[in-house]
N, C-alpha and C. Protein backbone atom coordinates (compact mmCIF):
# COMPACT_ATOMS: atom_id res chain seq x y z
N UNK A 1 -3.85 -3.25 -29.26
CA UNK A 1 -3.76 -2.22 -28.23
C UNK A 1 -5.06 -1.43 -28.26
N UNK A 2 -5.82 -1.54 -26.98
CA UNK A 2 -6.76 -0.62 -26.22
C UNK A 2 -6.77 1.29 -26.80
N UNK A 3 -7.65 1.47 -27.74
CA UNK A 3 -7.16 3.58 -27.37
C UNK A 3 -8.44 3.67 -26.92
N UNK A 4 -8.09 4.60 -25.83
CA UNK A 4 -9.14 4.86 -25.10
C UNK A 4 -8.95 6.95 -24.95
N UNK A 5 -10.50 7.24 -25.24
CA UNK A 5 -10.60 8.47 -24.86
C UNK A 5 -11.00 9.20 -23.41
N UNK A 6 -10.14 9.70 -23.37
CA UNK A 6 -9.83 10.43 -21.80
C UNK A 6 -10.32 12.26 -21.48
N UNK A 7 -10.66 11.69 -20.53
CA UNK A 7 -11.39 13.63 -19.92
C UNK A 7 -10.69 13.71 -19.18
N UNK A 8 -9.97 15.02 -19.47
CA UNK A 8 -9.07 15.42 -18.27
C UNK A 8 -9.20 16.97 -17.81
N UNK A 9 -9.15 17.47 -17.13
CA UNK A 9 -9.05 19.11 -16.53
C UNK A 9 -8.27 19.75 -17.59
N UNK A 10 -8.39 21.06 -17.97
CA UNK A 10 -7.00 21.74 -18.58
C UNK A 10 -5.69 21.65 -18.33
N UNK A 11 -5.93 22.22 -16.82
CA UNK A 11 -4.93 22.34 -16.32
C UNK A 11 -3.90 21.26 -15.57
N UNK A 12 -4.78 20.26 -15.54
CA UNK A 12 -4.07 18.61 -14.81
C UNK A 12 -3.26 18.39 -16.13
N UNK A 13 -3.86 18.72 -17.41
CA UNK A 13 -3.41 17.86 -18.97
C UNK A 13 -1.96 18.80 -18.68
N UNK A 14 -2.15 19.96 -18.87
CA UNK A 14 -0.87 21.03 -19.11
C UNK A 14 0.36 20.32 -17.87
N UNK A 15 0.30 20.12 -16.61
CA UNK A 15 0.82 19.80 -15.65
C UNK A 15 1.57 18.75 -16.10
N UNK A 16 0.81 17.35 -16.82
CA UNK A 16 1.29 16.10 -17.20
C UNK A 16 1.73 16.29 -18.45
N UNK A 17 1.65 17.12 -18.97
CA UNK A 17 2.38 17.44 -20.56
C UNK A 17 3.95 17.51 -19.69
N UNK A 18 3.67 18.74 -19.05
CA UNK A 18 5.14 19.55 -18.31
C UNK A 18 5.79 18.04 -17.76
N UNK A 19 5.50 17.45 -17.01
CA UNK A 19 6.30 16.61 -16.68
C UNK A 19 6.52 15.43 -17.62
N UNK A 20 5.67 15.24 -18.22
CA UNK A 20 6.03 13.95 -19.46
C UNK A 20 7.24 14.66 -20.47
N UNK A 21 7.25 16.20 -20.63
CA UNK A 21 8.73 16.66 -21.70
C UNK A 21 9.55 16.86 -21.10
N UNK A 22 9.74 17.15 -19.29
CA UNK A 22 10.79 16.75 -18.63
C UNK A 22 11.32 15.38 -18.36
N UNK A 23 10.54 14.49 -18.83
CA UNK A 23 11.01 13.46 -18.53
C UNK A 23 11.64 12.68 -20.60
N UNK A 24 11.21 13.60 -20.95
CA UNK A 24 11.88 12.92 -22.50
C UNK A 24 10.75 12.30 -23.10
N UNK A 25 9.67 12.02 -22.62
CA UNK A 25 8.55 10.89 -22.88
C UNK A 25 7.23 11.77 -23.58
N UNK A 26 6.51 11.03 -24.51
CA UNK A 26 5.37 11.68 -25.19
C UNK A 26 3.91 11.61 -23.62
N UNK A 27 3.13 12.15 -24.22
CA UNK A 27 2.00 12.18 -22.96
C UNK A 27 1.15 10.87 -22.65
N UNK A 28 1.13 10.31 -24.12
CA UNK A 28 0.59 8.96 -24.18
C UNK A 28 1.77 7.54 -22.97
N UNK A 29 2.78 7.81 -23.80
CA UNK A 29 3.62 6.95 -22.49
C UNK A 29 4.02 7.47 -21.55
N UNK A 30 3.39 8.77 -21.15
CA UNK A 30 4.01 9.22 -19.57
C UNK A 30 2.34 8.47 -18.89
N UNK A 31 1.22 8.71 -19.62
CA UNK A 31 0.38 8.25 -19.07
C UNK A 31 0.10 6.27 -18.93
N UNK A 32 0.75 5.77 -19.98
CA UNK A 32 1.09 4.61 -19.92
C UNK A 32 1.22 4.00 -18.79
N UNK A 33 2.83 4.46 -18.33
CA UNK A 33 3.83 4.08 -17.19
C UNK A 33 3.27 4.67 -15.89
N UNK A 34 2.36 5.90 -15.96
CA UNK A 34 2.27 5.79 -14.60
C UNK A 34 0.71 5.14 -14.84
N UNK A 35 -0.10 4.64 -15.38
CA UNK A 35 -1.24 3.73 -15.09
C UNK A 35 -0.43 2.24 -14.38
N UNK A 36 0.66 2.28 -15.38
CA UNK A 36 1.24 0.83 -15.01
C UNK A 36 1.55 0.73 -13.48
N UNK A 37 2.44 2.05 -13.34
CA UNK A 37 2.59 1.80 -11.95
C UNK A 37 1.65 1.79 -10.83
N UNK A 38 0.92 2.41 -10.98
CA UNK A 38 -0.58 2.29 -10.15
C UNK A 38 -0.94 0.75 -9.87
N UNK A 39 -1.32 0.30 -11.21
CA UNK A 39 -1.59 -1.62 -11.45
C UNK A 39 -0.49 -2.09 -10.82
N UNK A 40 0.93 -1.98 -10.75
CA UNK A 40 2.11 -2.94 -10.45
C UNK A 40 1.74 -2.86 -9.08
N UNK A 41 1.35 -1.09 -8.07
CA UNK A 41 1.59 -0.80 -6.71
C UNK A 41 0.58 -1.54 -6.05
N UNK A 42 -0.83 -1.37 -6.37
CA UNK A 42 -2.03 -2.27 -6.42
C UNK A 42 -1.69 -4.19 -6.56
N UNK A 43 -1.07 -4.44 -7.19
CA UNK A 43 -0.47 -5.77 -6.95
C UNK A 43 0.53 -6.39 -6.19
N UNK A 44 1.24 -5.29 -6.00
CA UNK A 44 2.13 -5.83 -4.95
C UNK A 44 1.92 -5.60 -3.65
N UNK A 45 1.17 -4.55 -3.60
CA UNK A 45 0.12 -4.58 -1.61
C UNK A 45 -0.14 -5.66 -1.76
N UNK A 46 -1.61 -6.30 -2.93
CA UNK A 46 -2.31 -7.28 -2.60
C UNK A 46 -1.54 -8.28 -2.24
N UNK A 47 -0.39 -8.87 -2.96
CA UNK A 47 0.50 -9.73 -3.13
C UNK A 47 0.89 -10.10 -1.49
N UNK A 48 1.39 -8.39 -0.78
CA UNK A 48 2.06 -9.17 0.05
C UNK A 48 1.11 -9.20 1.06
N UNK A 49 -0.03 -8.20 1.33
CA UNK A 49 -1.26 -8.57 2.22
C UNK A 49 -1.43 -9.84 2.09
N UNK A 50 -2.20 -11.10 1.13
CA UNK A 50 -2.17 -11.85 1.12
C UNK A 50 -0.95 -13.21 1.60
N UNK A 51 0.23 -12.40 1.48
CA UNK A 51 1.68 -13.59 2.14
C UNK A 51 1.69 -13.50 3.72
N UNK A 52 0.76 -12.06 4.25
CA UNK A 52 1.07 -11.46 5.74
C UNK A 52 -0.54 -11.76 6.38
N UNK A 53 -1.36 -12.13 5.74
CA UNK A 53 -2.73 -12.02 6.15
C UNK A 53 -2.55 -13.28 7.44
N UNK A 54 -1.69 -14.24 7.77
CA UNK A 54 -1.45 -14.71 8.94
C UNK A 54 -0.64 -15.15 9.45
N UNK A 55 0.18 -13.96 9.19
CA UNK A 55 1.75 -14.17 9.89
C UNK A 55 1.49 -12.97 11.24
N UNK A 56 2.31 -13.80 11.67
CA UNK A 56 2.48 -12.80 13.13
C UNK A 56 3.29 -11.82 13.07
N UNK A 57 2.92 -10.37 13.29
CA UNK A 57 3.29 -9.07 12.40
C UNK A 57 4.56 -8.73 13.77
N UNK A 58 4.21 -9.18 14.87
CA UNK A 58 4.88 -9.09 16.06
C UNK A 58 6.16 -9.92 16.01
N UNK A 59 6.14 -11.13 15.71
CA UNK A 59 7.05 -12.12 15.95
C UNK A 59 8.19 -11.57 14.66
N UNK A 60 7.02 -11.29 13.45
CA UNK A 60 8.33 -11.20 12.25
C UNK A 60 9.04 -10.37 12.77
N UNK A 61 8.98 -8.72 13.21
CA UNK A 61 9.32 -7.65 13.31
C UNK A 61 10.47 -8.06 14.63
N UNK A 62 10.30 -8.67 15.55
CA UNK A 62 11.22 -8.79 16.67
C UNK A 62 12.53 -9.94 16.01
N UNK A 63 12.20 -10.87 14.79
CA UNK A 63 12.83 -11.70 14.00
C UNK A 63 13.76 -10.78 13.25
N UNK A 64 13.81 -9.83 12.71
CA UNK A 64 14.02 -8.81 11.68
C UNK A 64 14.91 -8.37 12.61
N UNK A 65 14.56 -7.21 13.47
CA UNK A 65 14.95 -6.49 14.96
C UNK A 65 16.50 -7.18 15.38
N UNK A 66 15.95 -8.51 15.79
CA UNK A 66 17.00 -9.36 16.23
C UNK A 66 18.21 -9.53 15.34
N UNK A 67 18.16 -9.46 13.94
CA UNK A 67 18.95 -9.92 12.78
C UNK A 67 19.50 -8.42 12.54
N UNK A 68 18.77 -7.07 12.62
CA UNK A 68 19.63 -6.11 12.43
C UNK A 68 20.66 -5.53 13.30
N UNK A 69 20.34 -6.06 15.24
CA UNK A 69 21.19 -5.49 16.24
C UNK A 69 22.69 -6.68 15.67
N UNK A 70 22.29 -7.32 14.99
CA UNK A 70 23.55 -8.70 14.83
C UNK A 70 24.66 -7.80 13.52
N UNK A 71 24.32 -6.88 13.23
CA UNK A 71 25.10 -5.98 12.05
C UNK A 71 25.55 -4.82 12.45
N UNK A 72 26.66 -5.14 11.46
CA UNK A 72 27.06 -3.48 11.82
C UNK A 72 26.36 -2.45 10.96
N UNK A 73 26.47 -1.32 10.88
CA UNK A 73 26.44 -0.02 10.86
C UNK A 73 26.80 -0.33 8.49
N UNK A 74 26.27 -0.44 7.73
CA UNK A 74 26.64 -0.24 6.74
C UNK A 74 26.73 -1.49 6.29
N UNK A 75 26.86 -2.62 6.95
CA UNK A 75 26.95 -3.89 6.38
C UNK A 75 25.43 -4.81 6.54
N UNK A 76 24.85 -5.43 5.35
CA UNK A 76 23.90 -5.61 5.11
C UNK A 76 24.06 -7.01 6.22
N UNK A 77 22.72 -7.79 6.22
CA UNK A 77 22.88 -9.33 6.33
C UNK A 77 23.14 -10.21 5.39
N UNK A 78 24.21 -11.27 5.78
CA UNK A 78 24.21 -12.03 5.07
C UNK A 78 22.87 -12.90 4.15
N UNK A 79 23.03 -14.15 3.58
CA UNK A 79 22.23 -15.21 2.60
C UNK A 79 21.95 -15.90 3.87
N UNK A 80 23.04 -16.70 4.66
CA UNK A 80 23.06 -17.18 6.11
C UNK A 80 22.10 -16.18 6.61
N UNK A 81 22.46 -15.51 6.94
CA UNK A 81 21.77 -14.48 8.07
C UNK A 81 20.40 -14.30 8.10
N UNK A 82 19.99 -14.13 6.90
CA UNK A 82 18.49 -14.13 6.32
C UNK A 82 17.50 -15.20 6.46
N UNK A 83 18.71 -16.35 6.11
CA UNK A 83 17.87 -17.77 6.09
C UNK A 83 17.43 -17.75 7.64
N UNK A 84 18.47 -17.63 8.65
CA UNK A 84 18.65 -18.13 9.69
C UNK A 84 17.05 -17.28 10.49
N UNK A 85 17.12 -15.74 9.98
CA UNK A 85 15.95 -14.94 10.89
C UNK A 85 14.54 -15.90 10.05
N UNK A 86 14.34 -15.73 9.25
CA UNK A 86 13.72 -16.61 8.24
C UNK A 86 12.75 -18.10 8.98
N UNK A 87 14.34 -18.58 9.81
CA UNK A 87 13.57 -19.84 10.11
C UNK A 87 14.01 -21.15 9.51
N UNK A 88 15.01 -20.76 8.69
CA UNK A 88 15.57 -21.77 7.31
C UNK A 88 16.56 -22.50 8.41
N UNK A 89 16.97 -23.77 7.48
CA UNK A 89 18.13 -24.39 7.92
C UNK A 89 19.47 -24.09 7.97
């Protein structure tokens, strides 16, 4: 494991103290988990930019559209239902 020394403001450190002992967590793993999440959020844009970089943003959305007027009010879509907006067999 990486230790790395960090510059931080006074008052940003005091802020992330406060919320890392509301949350039960030392400062080292409050800072951990939210680096992580940064890296996870950063990967999963790229992820899906890259699955959407040439899909038709129009066609999906009226595909979607179409599959939610088919539901009611509280009831999700089906496995069927999904496949079917999808394109599946």
């Amino acid at each position: 494991m990486a230790t790395l020394s960090l510059r931080i403001r006074d008052d940003l450190k005091r802020k992330v103290q406060e919320l890392a002992a509301s949350q039960g967590v030392s400062l080292n793993n409050f800072i951990n988990a939210s680096v992580a999440a940064a890296v996870a959020q950063h990967e999963t844009l790229t992820f899906f930019g890259d699955r959407l970089r040439d899909v038709d943003l129009e066609a999906l959305h009226n595909r979607v559209a179409a599959t939610m007027r088919q539901t009611k009010p509280g009831d999700g879509p089906t496995a069927e239902e999904l496949r079917q907006a999808l394109g599946g067999d």
